[in-house]
N, C-alpha and C. Protein backbone atom coordinates (compact mmCIF):
# COMPACT_ATOMS: atom_id res chain seq x y z
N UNK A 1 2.71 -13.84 21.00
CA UNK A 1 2.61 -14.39 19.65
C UNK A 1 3.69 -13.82 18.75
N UNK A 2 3.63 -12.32 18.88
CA UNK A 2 4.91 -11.90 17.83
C UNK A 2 6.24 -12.25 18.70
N UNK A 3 6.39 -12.09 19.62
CA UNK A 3 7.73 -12.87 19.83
C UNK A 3 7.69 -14.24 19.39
N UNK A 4 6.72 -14.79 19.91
CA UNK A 4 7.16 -16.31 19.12
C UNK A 4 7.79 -17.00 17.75
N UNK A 5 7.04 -15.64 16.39
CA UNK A 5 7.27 -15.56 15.64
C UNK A 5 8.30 -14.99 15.32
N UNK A 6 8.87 -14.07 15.92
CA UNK A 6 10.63 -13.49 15.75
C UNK A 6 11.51 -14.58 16.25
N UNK A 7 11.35 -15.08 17.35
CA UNK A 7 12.03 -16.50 17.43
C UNK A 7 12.21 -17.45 16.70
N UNK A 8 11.15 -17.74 15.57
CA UNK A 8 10.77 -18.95 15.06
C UNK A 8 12.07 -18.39 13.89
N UNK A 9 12.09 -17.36 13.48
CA UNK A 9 12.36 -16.26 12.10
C UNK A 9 13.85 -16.37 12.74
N UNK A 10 14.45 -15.96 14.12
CA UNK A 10 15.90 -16.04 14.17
C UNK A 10 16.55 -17.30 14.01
N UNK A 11 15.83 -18.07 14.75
CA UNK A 11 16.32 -19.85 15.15
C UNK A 11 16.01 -20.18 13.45
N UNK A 12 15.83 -20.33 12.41
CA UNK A 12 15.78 -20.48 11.30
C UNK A 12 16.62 -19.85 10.62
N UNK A 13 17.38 -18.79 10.96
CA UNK A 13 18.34 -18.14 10.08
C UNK A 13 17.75 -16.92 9.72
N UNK A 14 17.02 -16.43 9.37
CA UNK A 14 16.08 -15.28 8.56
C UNK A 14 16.61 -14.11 9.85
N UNK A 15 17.42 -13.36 8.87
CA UNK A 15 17.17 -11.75 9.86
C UNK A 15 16.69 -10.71 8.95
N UNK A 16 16.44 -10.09 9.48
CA UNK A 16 15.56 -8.57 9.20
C UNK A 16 15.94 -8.39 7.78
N UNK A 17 17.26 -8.49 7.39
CA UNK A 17 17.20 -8.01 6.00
C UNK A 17 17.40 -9.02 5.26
N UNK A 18 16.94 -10.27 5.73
CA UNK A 18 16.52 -11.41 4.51
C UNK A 18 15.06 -11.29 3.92
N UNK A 19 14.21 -10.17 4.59
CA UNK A 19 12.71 -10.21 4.53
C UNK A 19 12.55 -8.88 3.79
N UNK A 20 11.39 -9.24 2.74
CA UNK A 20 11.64 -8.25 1.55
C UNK A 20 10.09 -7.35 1.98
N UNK A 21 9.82 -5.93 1.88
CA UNK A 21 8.58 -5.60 2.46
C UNK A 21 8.89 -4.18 1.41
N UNK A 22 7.77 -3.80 0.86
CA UNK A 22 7.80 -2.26 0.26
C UNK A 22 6.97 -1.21 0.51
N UNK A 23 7.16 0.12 0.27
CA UNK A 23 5.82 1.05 0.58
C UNK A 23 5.43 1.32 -0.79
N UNK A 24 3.89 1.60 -0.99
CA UNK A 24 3.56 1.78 -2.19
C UNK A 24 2.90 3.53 -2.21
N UNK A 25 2.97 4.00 -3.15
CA UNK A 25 2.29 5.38 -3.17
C UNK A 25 0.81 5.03 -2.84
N UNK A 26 0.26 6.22 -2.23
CA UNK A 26 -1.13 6.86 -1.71
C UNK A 26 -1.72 6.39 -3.17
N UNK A 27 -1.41 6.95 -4.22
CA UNK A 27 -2.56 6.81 -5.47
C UNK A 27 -2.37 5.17 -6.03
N UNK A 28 -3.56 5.11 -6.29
CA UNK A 28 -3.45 2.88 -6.85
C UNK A 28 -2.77 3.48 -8.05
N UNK A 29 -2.47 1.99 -8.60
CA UNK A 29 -1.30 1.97 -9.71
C UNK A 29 -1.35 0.51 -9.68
N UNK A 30 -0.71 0.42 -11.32
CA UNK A 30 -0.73 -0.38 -12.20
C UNK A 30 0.93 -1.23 -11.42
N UNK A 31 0.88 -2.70 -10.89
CA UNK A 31 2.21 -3.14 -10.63
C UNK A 31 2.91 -4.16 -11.72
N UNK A 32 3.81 -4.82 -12.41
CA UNK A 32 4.22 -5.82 -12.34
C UNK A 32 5.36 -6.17 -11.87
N UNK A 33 5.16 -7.67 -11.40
CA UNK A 33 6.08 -8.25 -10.25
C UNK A 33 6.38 -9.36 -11.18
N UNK A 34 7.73 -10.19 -11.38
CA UNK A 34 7.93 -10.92 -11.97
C UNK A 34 8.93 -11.90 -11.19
N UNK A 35 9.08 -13.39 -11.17
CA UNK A 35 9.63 -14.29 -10.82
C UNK A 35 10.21 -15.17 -11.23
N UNK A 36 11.85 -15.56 -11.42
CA UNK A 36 12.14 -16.80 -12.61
C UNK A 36 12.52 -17.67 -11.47
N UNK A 37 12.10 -19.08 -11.03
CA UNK A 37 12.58 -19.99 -9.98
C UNK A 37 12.68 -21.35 -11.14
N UNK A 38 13.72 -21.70 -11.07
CA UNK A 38 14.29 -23.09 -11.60
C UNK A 38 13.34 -22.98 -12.84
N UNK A 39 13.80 -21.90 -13.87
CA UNK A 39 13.45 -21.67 -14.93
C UNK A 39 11.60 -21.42 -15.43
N UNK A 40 10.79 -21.67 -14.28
CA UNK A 40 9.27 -21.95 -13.91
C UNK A 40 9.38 -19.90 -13.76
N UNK A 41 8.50 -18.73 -15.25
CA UNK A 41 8.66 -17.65 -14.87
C UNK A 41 7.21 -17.71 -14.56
N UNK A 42 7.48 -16.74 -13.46
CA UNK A 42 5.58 -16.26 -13.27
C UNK A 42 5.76 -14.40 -13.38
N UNK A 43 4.85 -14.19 -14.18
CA UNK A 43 4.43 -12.67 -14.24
C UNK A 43 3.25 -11.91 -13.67
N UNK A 44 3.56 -11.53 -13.01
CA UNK A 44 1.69 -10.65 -12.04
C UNK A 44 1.64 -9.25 -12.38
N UNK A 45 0.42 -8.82 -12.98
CA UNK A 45 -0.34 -7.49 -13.09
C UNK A 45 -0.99 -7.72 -12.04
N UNK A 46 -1.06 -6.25 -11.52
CA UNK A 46 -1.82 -6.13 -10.51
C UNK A 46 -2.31 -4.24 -9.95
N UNK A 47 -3.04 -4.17 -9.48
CA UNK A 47 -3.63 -2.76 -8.62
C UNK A 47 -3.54 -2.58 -7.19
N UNK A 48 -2.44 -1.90 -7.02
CA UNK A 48 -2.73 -1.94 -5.36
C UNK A 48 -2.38 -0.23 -5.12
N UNK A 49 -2.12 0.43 -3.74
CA UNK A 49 -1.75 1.28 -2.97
C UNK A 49 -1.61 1.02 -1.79
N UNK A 50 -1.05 2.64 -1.29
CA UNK A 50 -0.39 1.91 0.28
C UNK A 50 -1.80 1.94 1.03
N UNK A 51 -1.65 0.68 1.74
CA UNK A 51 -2.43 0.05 2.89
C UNK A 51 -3.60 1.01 3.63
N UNK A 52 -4.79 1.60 3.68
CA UNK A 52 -4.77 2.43 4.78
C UNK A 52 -5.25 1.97 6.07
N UNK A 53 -5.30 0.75 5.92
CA UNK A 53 -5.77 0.05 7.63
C UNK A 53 -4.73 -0.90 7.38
N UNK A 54 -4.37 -2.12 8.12
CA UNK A 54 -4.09 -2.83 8.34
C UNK A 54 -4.80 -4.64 8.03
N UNK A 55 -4.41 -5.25 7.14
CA UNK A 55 -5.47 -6.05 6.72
C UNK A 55 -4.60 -7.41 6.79
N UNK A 56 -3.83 -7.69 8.04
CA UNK A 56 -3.22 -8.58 8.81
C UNK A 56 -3.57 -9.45 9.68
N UNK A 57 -4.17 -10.86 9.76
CA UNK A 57 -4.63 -11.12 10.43
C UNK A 57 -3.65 -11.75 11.48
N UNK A 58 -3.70 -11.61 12.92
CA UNK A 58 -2.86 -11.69 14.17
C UNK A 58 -2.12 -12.98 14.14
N UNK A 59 -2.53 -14.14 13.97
CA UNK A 59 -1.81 -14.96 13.63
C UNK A 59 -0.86 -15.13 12.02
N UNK A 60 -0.76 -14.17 11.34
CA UNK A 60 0.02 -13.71 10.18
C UNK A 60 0.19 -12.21 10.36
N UNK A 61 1.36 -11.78 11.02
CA UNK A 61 1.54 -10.63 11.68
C UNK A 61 2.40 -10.17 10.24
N UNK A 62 2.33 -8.35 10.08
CA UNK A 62 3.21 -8.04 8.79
C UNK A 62 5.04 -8.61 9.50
N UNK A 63 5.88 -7.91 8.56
CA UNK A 63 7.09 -8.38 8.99
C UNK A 63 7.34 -7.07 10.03
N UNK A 64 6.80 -5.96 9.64
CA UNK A 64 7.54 -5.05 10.35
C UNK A 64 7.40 -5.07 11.80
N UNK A 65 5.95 -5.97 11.77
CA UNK A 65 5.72 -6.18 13.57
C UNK A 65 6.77 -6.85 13.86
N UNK A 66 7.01 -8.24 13.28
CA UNK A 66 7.88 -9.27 13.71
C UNK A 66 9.47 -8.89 14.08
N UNK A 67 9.71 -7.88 13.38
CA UNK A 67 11.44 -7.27 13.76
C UNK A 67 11.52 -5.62 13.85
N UNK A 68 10.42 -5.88 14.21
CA UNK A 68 10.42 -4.20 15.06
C UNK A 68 10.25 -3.10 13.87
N UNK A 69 9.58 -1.79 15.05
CA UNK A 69 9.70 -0.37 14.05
C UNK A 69 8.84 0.04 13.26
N UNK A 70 8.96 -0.73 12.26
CA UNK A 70 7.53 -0.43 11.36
C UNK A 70 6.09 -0.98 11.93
N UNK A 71 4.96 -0.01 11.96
CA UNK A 71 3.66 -0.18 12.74
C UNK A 71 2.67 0.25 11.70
N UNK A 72 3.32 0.62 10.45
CA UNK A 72 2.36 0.90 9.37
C UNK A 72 1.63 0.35 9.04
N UNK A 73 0.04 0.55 8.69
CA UNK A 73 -0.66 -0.47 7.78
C UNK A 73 -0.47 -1.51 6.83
N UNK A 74 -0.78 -2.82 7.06
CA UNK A 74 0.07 -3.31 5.43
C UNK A 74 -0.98 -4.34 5.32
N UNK A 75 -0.71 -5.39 4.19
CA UNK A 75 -1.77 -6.17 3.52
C UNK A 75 -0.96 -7.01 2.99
N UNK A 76 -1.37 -8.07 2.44
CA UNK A 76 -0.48 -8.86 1.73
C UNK A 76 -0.99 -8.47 0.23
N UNK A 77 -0.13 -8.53 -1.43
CA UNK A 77 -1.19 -8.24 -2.42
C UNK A 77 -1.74 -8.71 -2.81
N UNK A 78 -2.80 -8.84 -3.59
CA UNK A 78 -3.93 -9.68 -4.60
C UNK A 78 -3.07 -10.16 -5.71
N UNK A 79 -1.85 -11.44 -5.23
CA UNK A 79 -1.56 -11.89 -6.72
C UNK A 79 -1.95 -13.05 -6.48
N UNK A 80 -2.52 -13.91 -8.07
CA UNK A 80 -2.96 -15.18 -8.07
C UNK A 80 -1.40 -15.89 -8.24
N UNK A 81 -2.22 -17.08 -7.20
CA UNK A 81 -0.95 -18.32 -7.63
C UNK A 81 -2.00 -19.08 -8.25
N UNK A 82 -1.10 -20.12 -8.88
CA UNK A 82 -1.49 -21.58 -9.17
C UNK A 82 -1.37 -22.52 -8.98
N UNK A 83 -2.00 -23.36 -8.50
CA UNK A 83 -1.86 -24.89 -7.99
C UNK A 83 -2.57 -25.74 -9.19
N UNK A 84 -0.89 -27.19 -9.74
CA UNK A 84 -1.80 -27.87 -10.80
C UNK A 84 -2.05 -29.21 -10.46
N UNK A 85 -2.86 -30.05 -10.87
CA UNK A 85 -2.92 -31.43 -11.01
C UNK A 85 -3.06 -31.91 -12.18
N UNK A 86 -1.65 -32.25 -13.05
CA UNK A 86 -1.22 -32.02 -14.27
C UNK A 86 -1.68 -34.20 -14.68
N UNK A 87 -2.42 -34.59 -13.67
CA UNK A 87 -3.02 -35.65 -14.26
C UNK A 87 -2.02 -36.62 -15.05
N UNK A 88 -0.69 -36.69 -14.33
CA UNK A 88 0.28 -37.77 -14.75
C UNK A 88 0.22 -39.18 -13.50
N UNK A 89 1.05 -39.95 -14.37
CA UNK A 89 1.27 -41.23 -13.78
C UNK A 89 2.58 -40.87 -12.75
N UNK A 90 2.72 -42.28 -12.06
CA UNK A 90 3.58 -42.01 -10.56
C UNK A 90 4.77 -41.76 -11.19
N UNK A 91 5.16 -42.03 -12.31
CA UNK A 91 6.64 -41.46 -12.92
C UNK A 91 6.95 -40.20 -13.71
N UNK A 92 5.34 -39.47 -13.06
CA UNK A 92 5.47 -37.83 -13.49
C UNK A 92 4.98 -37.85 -14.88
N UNK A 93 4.69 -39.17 -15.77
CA UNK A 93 4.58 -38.54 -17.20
C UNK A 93 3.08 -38.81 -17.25
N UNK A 94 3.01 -38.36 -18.72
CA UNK A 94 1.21 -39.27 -19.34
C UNK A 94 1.58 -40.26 -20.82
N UNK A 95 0.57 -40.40 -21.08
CA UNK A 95 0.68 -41.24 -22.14
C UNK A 95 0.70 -40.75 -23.28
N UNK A 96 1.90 -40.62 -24.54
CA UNK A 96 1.64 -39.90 -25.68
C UNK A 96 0.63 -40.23 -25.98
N UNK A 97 0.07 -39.10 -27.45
CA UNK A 97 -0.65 -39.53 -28.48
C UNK A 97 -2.13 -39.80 -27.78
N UNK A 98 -2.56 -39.26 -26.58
CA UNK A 98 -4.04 -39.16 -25.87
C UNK A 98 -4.12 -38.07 -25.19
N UNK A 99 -5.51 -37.88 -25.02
CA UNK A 99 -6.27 -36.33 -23.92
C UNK A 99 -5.86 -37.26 -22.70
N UNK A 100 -5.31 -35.98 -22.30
CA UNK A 100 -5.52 -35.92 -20.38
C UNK A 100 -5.84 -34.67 -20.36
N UNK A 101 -6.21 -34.62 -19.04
CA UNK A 101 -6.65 -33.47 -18.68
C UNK A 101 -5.77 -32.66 -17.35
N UNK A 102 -5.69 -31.73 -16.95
CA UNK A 102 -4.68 -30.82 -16.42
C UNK A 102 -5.51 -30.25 -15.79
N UNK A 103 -6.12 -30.06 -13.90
CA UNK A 103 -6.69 -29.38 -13.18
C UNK A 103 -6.00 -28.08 -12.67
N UNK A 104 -6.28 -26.89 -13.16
CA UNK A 104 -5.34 -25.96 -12.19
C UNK A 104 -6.29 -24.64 -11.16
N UNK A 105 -6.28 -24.98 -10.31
CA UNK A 105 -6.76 -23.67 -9.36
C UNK A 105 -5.81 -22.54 -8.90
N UNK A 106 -6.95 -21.58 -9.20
CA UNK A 106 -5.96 -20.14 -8.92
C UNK A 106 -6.37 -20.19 -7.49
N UNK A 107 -5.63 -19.46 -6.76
CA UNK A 107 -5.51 -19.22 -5.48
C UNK A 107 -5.01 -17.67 -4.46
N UNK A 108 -5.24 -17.79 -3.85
CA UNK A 108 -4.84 -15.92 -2.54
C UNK A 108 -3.88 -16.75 -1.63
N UNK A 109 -3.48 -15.48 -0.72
CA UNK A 109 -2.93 -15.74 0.17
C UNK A 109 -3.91 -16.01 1.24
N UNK A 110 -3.40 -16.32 2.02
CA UNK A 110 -4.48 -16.68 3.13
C UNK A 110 -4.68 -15.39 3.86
N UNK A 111 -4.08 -14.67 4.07
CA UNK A 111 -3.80 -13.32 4.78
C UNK A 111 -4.74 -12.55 4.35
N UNK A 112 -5.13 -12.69 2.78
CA UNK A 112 -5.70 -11.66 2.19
C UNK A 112 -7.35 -11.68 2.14
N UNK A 113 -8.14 -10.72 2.92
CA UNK A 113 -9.48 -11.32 3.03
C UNK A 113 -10.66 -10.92 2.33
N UNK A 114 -10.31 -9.76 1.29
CA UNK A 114 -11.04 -9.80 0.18
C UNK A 114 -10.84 -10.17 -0.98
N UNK A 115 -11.18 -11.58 -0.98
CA UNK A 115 -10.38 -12.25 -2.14
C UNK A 115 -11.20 -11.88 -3.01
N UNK A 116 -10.62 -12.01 -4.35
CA UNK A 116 -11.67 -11.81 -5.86
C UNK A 116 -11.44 -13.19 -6.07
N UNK A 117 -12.66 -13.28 -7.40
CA UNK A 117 -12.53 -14.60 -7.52
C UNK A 117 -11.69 -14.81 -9.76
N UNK A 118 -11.06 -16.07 -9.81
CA UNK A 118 -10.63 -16.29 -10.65
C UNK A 118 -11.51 -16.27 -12.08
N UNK A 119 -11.48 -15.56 -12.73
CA UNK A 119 -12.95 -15.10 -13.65
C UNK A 119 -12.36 -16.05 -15.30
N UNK A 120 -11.44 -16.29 -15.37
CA UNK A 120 -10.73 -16.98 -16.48
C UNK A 120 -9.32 -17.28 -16.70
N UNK A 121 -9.11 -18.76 -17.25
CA UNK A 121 -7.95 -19.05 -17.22
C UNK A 121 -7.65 -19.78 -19.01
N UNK A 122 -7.00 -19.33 -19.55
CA UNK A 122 -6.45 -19.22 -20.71
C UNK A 122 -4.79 -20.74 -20.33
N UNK A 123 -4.86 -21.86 -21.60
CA UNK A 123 -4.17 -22.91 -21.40
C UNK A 123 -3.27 -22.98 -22.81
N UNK A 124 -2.07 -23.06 -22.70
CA UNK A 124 -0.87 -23.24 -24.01
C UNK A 124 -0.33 -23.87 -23.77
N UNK A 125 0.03 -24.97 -25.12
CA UNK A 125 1.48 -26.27 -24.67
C UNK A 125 2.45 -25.77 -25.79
N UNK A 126 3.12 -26.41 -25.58
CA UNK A 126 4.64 -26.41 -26.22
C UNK A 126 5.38 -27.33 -26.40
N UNK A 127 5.62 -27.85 -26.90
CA UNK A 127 6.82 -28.91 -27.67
C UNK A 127 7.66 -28.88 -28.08
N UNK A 128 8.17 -27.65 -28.54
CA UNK A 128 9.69 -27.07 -29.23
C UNK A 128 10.58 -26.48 -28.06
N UNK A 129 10.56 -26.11 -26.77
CA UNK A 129 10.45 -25.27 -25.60
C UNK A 129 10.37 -24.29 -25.87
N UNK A 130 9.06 -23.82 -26.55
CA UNK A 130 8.55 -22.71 -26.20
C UNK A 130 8.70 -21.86 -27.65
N UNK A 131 9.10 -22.01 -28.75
CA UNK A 131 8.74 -21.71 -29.56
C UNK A 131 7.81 -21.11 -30.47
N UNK A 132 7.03 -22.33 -30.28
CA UNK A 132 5.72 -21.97 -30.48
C UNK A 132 4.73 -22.64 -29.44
N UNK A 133 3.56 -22.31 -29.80
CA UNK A 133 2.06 -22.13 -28.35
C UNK A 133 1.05 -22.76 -29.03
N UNK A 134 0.10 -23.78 -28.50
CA UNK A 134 -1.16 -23.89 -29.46
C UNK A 134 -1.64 -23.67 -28.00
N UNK A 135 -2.96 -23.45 -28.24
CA UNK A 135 -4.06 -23.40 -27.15
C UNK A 135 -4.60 -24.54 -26.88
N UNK A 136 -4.91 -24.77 -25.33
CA UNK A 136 -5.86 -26.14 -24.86
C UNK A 136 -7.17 -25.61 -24.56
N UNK A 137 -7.92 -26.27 -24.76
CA UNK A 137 -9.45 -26.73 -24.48
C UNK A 137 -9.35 -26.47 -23.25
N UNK A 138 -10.16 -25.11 -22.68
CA UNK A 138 -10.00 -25.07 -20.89
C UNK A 138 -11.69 -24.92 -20.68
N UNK A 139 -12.06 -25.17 -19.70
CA UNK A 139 -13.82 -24.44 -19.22
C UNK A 139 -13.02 -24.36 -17.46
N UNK A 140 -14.20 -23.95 -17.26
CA UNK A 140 -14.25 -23.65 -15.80
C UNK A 140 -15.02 -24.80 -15.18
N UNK A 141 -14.56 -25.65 -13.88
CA UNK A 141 -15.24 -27.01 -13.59
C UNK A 141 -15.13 -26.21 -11.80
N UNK A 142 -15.36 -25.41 -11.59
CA UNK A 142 -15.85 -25.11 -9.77
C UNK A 142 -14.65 -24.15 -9.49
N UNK A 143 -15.63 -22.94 -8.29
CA UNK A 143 -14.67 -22.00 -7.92
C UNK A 143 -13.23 -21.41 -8.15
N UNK A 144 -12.57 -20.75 -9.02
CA UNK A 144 -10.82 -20.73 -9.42
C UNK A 144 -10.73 -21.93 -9.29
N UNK A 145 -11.37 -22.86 -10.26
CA UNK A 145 -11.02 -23.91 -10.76
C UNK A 145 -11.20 -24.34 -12.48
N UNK A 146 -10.31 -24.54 -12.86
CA UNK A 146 -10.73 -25.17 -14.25
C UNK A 146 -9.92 -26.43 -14.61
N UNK A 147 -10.20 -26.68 -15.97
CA UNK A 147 -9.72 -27.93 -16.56
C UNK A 147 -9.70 -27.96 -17.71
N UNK A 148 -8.37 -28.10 -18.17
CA UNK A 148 -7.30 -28.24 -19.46
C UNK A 148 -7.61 -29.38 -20.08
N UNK A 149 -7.98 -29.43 -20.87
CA UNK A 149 -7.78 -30.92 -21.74
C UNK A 149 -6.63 -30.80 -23.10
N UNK A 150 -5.60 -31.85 -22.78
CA UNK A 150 -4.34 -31.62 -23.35
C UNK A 150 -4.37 -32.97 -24.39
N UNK A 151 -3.86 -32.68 -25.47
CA UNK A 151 -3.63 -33.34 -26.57
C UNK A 151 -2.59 -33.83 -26.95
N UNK A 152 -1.81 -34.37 -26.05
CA UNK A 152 -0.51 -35.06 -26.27
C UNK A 152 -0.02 -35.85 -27.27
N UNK A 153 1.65 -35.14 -28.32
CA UNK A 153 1.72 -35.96 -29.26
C UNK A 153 2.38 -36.67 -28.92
N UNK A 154 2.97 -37.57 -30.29
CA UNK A 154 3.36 -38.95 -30.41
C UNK A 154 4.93 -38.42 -29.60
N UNK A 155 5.60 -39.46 -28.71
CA UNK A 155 6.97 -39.46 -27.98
C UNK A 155 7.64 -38.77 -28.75
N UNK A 156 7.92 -39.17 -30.16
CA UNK A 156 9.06 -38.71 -31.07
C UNK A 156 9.32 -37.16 -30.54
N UNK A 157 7.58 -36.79 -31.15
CA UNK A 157 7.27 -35.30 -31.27
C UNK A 157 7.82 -33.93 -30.25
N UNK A 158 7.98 -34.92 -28.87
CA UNK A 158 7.96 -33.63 -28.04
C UNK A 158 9.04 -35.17 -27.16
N UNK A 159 10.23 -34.84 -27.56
CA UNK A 159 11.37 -35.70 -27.00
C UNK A 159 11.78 -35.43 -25.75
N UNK A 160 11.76 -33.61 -25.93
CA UNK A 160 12.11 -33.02 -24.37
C UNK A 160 10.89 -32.70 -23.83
N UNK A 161 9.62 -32.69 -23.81
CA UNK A 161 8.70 -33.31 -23.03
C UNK A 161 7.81 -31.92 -23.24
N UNK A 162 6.80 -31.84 -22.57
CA UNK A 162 5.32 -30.60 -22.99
C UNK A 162 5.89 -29.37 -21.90
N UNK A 163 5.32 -28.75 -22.36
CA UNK A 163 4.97 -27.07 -21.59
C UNK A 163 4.01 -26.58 -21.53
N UNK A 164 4.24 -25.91 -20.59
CA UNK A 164 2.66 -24.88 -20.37
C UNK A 164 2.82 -23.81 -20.21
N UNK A 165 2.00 -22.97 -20.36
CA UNK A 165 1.92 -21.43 -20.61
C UNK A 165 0.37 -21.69 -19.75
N UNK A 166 -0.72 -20.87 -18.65
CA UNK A 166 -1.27 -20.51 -18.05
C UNK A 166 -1.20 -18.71 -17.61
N UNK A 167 -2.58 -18.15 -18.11
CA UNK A 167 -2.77 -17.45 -17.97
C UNK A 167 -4.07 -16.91 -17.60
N UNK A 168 -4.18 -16.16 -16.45
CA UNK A 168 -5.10 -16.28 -15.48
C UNK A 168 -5.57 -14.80 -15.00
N UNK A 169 -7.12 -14.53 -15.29
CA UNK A 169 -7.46 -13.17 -14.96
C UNK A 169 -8.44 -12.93 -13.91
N UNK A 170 -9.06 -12.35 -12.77
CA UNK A 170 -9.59 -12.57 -12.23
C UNK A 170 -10.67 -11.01 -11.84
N UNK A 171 -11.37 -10.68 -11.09
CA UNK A 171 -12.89 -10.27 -10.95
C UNK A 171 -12.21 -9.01 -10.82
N UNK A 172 -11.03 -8.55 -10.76
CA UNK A 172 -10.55 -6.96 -10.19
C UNK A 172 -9.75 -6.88 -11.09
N UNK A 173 -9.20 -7.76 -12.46
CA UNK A 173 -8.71 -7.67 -13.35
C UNK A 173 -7.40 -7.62 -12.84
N UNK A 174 -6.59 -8.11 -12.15
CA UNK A 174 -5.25 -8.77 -11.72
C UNK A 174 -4.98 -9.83 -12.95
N UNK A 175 -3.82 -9.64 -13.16
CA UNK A 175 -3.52 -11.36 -14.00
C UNK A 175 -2.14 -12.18 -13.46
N UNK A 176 -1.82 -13.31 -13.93
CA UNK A 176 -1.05 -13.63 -13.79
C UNK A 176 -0.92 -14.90 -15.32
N UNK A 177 0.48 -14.77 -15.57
CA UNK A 177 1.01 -15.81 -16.32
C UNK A 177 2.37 -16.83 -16.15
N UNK A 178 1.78 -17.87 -15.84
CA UNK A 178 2.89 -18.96 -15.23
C UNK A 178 3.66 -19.81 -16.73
N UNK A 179 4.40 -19.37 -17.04
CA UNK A 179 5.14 -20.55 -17.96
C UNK A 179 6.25 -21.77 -17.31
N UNK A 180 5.85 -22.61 -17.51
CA UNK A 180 6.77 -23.97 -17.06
C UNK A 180 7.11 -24.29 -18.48
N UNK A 181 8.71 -24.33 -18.72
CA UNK A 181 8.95 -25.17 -19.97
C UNK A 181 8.80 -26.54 -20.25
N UNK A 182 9.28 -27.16 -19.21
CA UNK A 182 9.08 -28.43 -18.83
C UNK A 182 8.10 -29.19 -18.00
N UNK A 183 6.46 -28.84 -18.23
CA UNK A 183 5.78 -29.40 -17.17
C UNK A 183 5.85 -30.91 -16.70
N UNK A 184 5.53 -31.83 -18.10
CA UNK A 184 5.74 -33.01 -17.81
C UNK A 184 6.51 -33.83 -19.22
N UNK A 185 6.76 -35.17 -19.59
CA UNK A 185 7.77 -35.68 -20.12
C UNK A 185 6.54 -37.07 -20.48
N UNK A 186 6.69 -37.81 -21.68
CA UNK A 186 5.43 -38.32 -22.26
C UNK A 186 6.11 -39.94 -22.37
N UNK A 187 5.28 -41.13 -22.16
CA UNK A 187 5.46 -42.24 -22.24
C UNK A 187 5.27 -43.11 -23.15
């Protein structure tokens, strides 16, 4: 199996030092990890320390198995992602000047098997890019799941189109905050 997976990792291009892996101190601690991809930033608080078992499941082997050497304990961390269903039409937009609503579930890695669960998610739009923030109408509608109800203005108003700000806390007090400047663009 781990050869298969070092194979899969060479024949793809990926060598050893394209793969990013860290050690963390013995005592827990306070992390943040931050990400800017095609302007979409995500920010994660989080609690972790180094590993003391191994919390890898065999078919998601750490990296250090996969290219040798390292045999240390490792884990993947407790950061939430988000997955949205931003409730647009097939040309990506919605309709000015009406509520839609915006589904977003927080989510784990699959690797990770004591998941916490998503305890609240906090919703902001934007129209100026980012200027300024009003808050959306969120509840919780099933498991790290909730639902945004968004108040879309008139076309004029938001020319270069809505934003979101999502911010998300969960049962071990991890957070995460996803800003998209540009989520969607209004009809």
């Amino acid at each position: 199996m781990l050869l298969a997976a070092a194979a899969v990792m060479v024949l793809s291009g990926c060598k050893g030092g394209d793969l990013v892996s860290y050690d963390l101190p013995a005592k827990s601690a306070r992390y943040t990890f931050e990400t800017n991809t095609d302007g979409v930033k995500t920010v994660w608080h989080y609690t972790s320390a180094t590993a003391a078992k191994d919390d890898a499941p065999t078919q998601s082997p750490c990296i250090g198995e996969l290219v040798g050497g390292n045999r240390a304990a490792c884990r993947p961390e407790p950061l939430i992602f988000l997955r949205y269903d931003l409730g647009l039409a097939l040309d990506n937009t919605a309709k000015a000047g009406e509520n839609h609503q915006v589904t977003i579930v927080g989510y784990y890695q699959q690797r990770l098997t004591d998941l916490p669960e998503v305890t609240s998610l906090k919703a902001e739009t934007t129209i100026d890019g980012g200027s300024t923030w009003h808050p959306a109408t969120t509840r919780a509608s099933g498991r790290n799941t909730f639902t945004t109800t968004i108040k879309d203005p008139r076309r004029d108003q938001a020319a270069k189109g809505v934003g979101l700000r999502i911010s998300a806390t969960d049962s071990q007090g991890d957070t995460v905050t996803q800003t998209i400047p540009t989520a969607y663009t209004l009809r």
